[in-house]
Protein backbone atom coordinates (compact mmCIF):
# COMPACT_ATOMS: atom_id res chain seq x y z
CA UNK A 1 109.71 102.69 120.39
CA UNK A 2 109.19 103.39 123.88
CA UNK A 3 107.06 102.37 126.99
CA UNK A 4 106.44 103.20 130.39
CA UNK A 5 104.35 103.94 133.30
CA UNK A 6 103.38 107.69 134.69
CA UNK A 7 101.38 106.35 137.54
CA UNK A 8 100.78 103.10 139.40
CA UNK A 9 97.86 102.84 137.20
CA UNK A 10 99.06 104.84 134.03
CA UNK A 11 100.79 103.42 130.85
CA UNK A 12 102.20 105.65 127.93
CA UNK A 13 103.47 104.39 124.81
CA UNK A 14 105.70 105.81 121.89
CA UNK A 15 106.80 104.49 118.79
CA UNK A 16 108.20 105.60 115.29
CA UNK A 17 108.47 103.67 111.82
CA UNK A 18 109.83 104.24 108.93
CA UNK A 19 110.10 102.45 105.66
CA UNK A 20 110.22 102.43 101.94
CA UNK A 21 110.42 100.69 98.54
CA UNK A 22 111.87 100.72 95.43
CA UNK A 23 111.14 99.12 92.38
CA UNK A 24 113.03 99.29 88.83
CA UNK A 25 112.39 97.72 85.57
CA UNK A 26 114.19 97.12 82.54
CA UNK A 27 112.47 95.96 79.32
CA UNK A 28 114.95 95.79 76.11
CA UNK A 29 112.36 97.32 73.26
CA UNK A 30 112.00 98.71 69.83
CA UNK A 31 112.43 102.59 69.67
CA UNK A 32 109.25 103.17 67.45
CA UNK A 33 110.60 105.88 65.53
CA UNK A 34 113.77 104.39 65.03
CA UNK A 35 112.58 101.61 63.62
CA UNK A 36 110.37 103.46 61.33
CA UNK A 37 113.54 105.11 59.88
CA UNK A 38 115.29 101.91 59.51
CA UNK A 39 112.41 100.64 57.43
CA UNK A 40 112.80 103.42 54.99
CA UNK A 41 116.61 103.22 54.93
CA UNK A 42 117.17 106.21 57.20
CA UNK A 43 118.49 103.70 60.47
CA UNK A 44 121.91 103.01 61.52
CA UNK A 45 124.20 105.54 63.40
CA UNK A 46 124.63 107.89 60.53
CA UNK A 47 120.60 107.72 59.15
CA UNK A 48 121.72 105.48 55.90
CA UNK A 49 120.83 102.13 56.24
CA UNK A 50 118.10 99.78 56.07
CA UNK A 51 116.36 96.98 58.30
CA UNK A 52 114.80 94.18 56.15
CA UNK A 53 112.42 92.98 58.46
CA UNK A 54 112.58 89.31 56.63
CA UNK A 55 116.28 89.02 56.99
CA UNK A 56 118.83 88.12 59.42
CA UNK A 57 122.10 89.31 61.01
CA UNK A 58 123.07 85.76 62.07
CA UNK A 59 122.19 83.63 59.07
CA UNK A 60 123.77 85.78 56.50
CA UNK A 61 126.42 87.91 55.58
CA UNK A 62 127.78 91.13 54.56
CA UNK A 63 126.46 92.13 51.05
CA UNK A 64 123.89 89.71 51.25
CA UNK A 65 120.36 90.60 50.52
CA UNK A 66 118.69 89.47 53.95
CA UNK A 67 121.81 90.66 55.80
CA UNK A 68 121.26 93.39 58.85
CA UNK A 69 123.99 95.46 59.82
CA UNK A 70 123.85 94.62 63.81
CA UNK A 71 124.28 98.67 64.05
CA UNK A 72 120.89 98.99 62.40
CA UNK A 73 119.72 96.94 65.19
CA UNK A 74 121.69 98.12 67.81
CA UNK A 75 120.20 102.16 67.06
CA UNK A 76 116.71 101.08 67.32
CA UNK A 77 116.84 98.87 70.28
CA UNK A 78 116.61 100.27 73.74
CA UNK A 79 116.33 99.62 77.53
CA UNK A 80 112.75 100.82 78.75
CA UNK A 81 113.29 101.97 82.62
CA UNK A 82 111.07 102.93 85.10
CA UNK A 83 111.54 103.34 88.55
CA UNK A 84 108.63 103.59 91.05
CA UNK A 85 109.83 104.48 94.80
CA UNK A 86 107.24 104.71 97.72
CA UNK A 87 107.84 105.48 101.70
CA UNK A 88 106.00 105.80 104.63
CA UNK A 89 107.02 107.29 108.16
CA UNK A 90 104.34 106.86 111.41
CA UNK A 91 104.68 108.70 114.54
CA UNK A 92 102.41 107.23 117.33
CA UNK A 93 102.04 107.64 120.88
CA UNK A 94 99.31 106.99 123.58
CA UNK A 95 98.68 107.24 127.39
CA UNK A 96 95.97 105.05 129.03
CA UNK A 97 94.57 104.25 132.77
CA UNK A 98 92.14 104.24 135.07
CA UNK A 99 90.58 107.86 135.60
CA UNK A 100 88.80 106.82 138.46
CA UNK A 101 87.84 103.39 140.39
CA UNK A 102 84.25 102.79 141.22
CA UNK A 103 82.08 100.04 142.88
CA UNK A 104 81.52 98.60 139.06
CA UNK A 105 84.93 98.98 138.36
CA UNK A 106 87.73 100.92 136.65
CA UNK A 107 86.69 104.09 135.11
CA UNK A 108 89.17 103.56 131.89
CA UNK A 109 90.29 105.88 129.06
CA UNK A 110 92.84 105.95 126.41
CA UNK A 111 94.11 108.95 124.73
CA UNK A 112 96.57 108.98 121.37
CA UNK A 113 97.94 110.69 118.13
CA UNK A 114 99.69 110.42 114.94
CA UNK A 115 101.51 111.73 112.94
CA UNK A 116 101.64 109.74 109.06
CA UNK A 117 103.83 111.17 106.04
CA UNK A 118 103.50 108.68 102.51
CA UNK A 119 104.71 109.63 99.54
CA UNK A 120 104.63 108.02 96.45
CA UNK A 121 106.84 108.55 92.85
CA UNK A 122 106.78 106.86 89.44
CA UNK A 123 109.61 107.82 86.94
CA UNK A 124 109.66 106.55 83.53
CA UNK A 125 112.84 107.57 81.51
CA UNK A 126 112.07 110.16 78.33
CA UNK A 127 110.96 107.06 75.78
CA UNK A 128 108.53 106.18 77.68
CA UNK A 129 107.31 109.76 78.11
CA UNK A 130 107.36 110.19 74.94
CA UNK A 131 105.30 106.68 74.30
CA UNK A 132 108.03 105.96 71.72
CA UNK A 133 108.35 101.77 72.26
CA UNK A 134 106.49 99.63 70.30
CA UNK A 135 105.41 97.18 72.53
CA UNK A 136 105.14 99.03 75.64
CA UNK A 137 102.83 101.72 76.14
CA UNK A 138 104.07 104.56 78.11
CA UNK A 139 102.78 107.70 80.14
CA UNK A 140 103.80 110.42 82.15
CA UNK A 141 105.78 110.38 85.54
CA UNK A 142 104.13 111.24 88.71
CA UNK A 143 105.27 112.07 92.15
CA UNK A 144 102.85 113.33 95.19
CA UNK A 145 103.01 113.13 99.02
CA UNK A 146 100.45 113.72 101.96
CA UNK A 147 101.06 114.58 105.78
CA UNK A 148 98.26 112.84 108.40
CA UNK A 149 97.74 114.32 111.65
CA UNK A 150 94.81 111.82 113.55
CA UNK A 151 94.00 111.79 117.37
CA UNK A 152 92.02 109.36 118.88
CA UNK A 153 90.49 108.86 122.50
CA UNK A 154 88.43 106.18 123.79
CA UNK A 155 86.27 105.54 127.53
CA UNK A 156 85.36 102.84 129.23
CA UNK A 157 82.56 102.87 131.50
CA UNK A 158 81.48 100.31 133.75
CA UNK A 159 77.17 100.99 133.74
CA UNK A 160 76.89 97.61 136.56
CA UNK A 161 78.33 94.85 137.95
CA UNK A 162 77.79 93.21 134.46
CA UNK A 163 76.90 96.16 132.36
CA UNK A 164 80.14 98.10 130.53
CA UNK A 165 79.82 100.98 127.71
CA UNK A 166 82.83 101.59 125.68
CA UNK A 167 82.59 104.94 123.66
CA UNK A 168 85.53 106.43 121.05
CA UNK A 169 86.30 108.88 118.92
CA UNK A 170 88.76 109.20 115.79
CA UNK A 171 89.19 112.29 113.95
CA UNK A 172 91.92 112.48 111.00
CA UNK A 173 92.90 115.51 109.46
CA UNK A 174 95.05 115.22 105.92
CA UNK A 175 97.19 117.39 104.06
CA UNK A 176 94.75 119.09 101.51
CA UNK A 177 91.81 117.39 102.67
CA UNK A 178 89.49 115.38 103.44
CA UNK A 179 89.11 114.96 106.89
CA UNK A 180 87.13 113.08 109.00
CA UNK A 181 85.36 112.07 112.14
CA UNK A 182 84.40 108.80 113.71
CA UNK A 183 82.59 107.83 116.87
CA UNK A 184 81.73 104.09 118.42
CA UNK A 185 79.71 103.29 121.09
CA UNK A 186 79.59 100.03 121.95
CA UNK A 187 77.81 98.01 124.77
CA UNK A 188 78.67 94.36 126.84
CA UNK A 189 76.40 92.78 128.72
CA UNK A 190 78.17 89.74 130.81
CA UNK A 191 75.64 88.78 133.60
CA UNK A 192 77.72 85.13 133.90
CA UNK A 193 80.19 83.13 132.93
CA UNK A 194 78.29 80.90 130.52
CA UNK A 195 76.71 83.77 128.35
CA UNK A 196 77.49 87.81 126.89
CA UNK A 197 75.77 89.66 125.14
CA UNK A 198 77.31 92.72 122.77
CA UNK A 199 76.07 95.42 120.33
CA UNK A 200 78.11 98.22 119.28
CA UNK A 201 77.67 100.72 116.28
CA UNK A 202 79.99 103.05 114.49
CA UNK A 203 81.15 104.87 111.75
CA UNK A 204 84.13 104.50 109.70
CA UNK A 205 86.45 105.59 106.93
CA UNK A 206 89.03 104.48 104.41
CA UNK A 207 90.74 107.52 102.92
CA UNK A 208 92.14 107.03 98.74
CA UNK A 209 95.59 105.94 99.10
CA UNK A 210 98.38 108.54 97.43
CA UNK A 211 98.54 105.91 94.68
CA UNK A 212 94.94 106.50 94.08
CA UNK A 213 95.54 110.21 94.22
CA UNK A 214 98.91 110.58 92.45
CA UNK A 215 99.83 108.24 90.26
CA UNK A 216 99.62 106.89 86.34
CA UNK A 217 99.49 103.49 85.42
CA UNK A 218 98.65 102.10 81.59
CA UNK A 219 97.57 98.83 80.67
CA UNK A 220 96.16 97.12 77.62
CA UNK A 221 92.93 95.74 77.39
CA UNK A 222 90.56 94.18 75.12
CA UNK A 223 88.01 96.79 73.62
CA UNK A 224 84.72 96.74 71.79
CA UNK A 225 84.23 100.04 69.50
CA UNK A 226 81.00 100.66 68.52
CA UNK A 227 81.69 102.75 65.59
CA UNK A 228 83.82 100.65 63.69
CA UNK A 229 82.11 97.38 65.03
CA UNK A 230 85.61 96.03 65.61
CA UNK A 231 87.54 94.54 68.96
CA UNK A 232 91.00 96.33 69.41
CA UNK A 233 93.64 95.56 72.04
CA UNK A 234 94.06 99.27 72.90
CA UNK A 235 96.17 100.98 76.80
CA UNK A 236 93.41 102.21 79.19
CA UNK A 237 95.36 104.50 81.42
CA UNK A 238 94.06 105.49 84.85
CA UNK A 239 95.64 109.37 86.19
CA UNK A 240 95.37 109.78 89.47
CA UNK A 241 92.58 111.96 91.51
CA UNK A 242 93.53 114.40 94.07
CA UNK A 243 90.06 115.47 95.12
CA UNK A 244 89.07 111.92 95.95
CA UNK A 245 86.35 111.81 99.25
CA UNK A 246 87.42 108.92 101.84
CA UNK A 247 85.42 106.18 101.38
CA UNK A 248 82.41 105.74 104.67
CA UNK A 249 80.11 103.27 106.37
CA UNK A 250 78.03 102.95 108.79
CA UNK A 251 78.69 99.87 110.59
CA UNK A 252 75.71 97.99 113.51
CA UNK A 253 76.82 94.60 115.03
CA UNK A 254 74.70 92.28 117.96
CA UNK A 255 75.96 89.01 118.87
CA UNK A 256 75.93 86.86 122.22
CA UNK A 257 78.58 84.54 123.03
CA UNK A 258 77.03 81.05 124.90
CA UNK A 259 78.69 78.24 126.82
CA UNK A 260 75.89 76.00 127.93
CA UNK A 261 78.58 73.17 128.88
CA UNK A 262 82.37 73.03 129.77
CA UNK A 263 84.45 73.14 126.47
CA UNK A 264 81.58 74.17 124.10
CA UNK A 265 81.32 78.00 122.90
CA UNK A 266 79.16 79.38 120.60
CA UNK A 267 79.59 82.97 119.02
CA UNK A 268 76.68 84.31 117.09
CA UNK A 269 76.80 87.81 115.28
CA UNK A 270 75.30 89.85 113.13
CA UNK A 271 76.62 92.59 110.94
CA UNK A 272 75.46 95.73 108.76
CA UNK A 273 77.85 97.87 106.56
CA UNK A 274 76.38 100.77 104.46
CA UNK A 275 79.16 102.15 102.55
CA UNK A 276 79.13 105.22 100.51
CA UNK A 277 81.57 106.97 98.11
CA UNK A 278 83.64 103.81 97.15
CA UNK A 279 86.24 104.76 95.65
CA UNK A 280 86.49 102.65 92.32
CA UNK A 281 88.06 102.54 88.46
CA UNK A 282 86.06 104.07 85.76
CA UNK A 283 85.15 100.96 83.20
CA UNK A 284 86.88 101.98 79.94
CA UNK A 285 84.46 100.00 78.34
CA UNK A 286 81.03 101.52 79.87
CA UNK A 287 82.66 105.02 78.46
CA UNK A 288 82.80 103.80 74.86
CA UNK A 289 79.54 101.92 75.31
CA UNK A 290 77.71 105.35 76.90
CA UNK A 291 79.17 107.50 74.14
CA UNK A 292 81.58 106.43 71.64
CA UNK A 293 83.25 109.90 70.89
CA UNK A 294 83.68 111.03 74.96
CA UNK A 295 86.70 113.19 75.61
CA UNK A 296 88.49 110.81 77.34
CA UNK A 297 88.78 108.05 74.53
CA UNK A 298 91.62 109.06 72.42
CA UNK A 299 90.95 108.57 68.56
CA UNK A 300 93.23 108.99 65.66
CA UNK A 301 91.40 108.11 62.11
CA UNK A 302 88.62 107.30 63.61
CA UNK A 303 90.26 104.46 65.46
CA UNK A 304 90.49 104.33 69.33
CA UNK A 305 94.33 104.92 70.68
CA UNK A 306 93.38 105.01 73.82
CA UNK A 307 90.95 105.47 76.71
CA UNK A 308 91.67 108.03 79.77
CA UNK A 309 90.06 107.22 82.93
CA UNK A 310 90.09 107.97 86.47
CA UNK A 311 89.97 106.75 90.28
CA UNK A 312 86.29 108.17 91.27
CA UNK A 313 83.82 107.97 94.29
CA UNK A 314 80.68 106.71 92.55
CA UNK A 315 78.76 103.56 93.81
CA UNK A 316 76.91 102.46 97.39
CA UNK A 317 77.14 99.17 98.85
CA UNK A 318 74.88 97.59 101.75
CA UNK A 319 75.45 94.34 102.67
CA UNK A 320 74.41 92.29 106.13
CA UNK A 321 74.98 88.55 107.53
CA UNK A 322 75.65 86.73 109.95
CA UNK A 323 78.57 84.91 111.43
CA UNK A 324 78.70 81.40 113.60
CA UNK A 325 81.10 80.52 114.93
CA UNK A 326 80.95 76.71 117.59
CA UNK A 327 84.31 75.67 119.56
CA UNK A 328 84.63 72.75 121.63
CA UNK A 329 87.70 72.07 123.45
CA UNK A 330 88.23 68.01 124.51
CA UNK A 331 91.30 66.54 126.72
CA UNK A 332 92.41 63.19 125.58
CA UNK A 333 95.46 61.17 126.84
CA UNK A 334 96.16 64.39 128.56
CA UNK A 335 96.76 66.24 125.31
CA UNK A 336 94.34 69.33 124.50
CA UNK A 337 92.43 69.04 120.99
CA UNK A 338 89.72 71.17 119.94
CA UNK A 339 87.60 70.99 117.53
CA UNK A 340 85.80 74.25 115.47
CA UNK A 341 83.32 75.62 112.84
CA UNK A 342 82.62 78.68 111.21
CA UNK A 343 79.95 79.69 108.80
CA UNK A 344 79.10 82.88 107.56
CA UNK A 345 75.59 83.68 105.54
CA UNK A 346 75.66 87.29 103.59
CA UNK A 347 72.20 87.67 103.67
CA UNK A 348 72.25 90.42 100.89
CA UNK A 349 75.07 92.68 98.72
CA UNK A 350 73.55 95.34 97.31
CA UNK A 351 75.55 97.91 94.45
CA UNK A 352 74.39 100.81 93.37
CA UNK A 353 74.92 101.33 89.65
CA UNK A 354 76.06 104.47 88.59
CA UNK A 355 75.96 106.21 84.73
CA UNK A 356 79.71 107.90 84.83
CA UNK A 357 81.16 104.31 83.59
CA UNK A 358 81.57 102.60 86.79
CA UNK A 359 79.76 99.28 87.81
């Protein structure tokens, strides 16, 4: 990164990042139709041999009964590998400074950009494609990347002596949508040095990530089917959605900040967030429990194999509270000690159910 000045009152600021990850597993595991084979005496390297599955390759020997030819084993084992690989690279660069100076004060703004590129990649070697371990369930690979272009610019204005606005704006712009717009406004109120007063209200976003978007990931969890009455330890698997909306709020906050003596401070606030389009997991249970035979759970003799589900924007939340916080700062023996409390009441968290299996 970089930093300077343009004018005596001017600052501009440049920086770049990049970074990524890499993460590989290995998991020794049965080849399920190799083992199948070997069960009905077509395992081994030539497709002639038997695995007793009550016998041994250490405790006996050749010729024996219980004996297992450690080839038998050796053609049915393998090494499960996947390899999941993620990166991110961040352009960002600002200029700020004082447009004009009044009687009230400076006349401030801030102006910036960025420039994002993630990617994300999960590859799982042909086995697993092909779901062919017996104790690991497997799935496809996946790979997808997105390019973020945002701008930002934000003005403060003194109103009085003690009065100052602050207003902003954020607009982001990604590669195959969605976009979106933000604005702020916020107000300070500072008449002395004992007391402030501050309200400011918003709007803003949290867009799905690329795993969110891209990816596949399968795990096993405990299922109740309906039709057969039974509980089953089956893989839920969760694909990626590319059409995902950001998720939004609207967000109000008022507090006042108090010092009625030297040392003490107390911060009062209160808060609002209405959010809409959270982006959550479908329940694999709630799609079995709202109908048994839905596309996405995966049946074989009537039995469940598996259950498909997705990343989706379904419920609403509003929640609101308020936060304390007291501070009182003490000298003794010339040291500095201080001594603080903070309490926070959510005076209501509110979800909105939905009926597409997500709670």
């Amino acid at each position: 990164g970089a930093r300077g000045k343009l004018r005596e009152r001017w600052d501009w600021d440049l920086a770049a990042s990049y970074s990524a990850n890499r993460h590989v597993v290995k998991i020794s595991n049965a080849l399920a139709d190799r083992f199948d084979a070997a069960l009905n005496g077509l395992g081994g390297p030539n497709n002639d041999q038997f695995f007793n599955p009550f016998g041994s390759a250490a405790l006996s020997q050749p010729g024996d009964a219980t004996h297992n030819d450690p080839a038998v084993i050796e053609d049915f084992l393998s090494t499960a590998t996947y390899d999941y690989q993620t990166s991110l690279f961040s352009l960002d660069g600002h200029v700020s400074g004082a447009v004009v100076e009044t009687s009230r004060g400076p006349l401030a703004i801030a102006l910036g950009g960025q420039l994002r590129r993630e990617s994300i990649a999960g590859d799982l070697d042909d086995q697993f494609n092909a779901e062919n371990y017996l104790f690991l369930i497997g799935g496809p690979d996946f790979s997808g990347h997105r390019t973020v272009l945002a701008g930002f610019g934000e003005l403060n204005i003194p109103l009085t002596n003690t009065l100052d606005m602050q207003v902003a704006l954020r607009h982001e712009a990604y590669q195959g949508g969605p976009d979106s717009t933000d604005p702020k406004i916020a107000l300070l109120w500072q008449p002395n040095d004992q007391l402030s007063l501050r309200a400011s209200f918003g709007t803003a976003f949290r867009a799905p990530s690329v795993f969110q978007r891209f990816s596949s990931q399968t795990v096993l969890q405990n299922i109740a089917d309906p039709v057969n009455d039974s509980l089953v330890f089956r893989g839920v698997r969760t694909v990626g959605t590319e059409d995902l909306e950001p998720e939004q709020a609207d967000v109000f906050n008022a507090g006042v900040s108090f010092s009625p003596v030297g040392g003490l401070t107390l911060d009062v606030d209160y808060w609002r967030f209405d959010y809409s389009n959270i982006i959550v997991k479908e329940n694999a249970q709630a799609i079995i429990d709202a109908n048994p035979f839905d596309p996405r759970v995966i049946r074989e003799a009537g039995q469940v194999l598996r259950v498909d589900t997705n990343y989706v924007n379904a419920p609403a939340v509003e929640t609101d509270g308020v936060d304390i916080t007291m501070a009182y700062d003490i000298g003794i023996g010339g040291n500095a000690w201080g001594l603080s409390a903070d309490v926070t009441y959510i005076n209501k968290y509110l979800i909105q159910e939905t009926s597409n299996g997500t709670k």
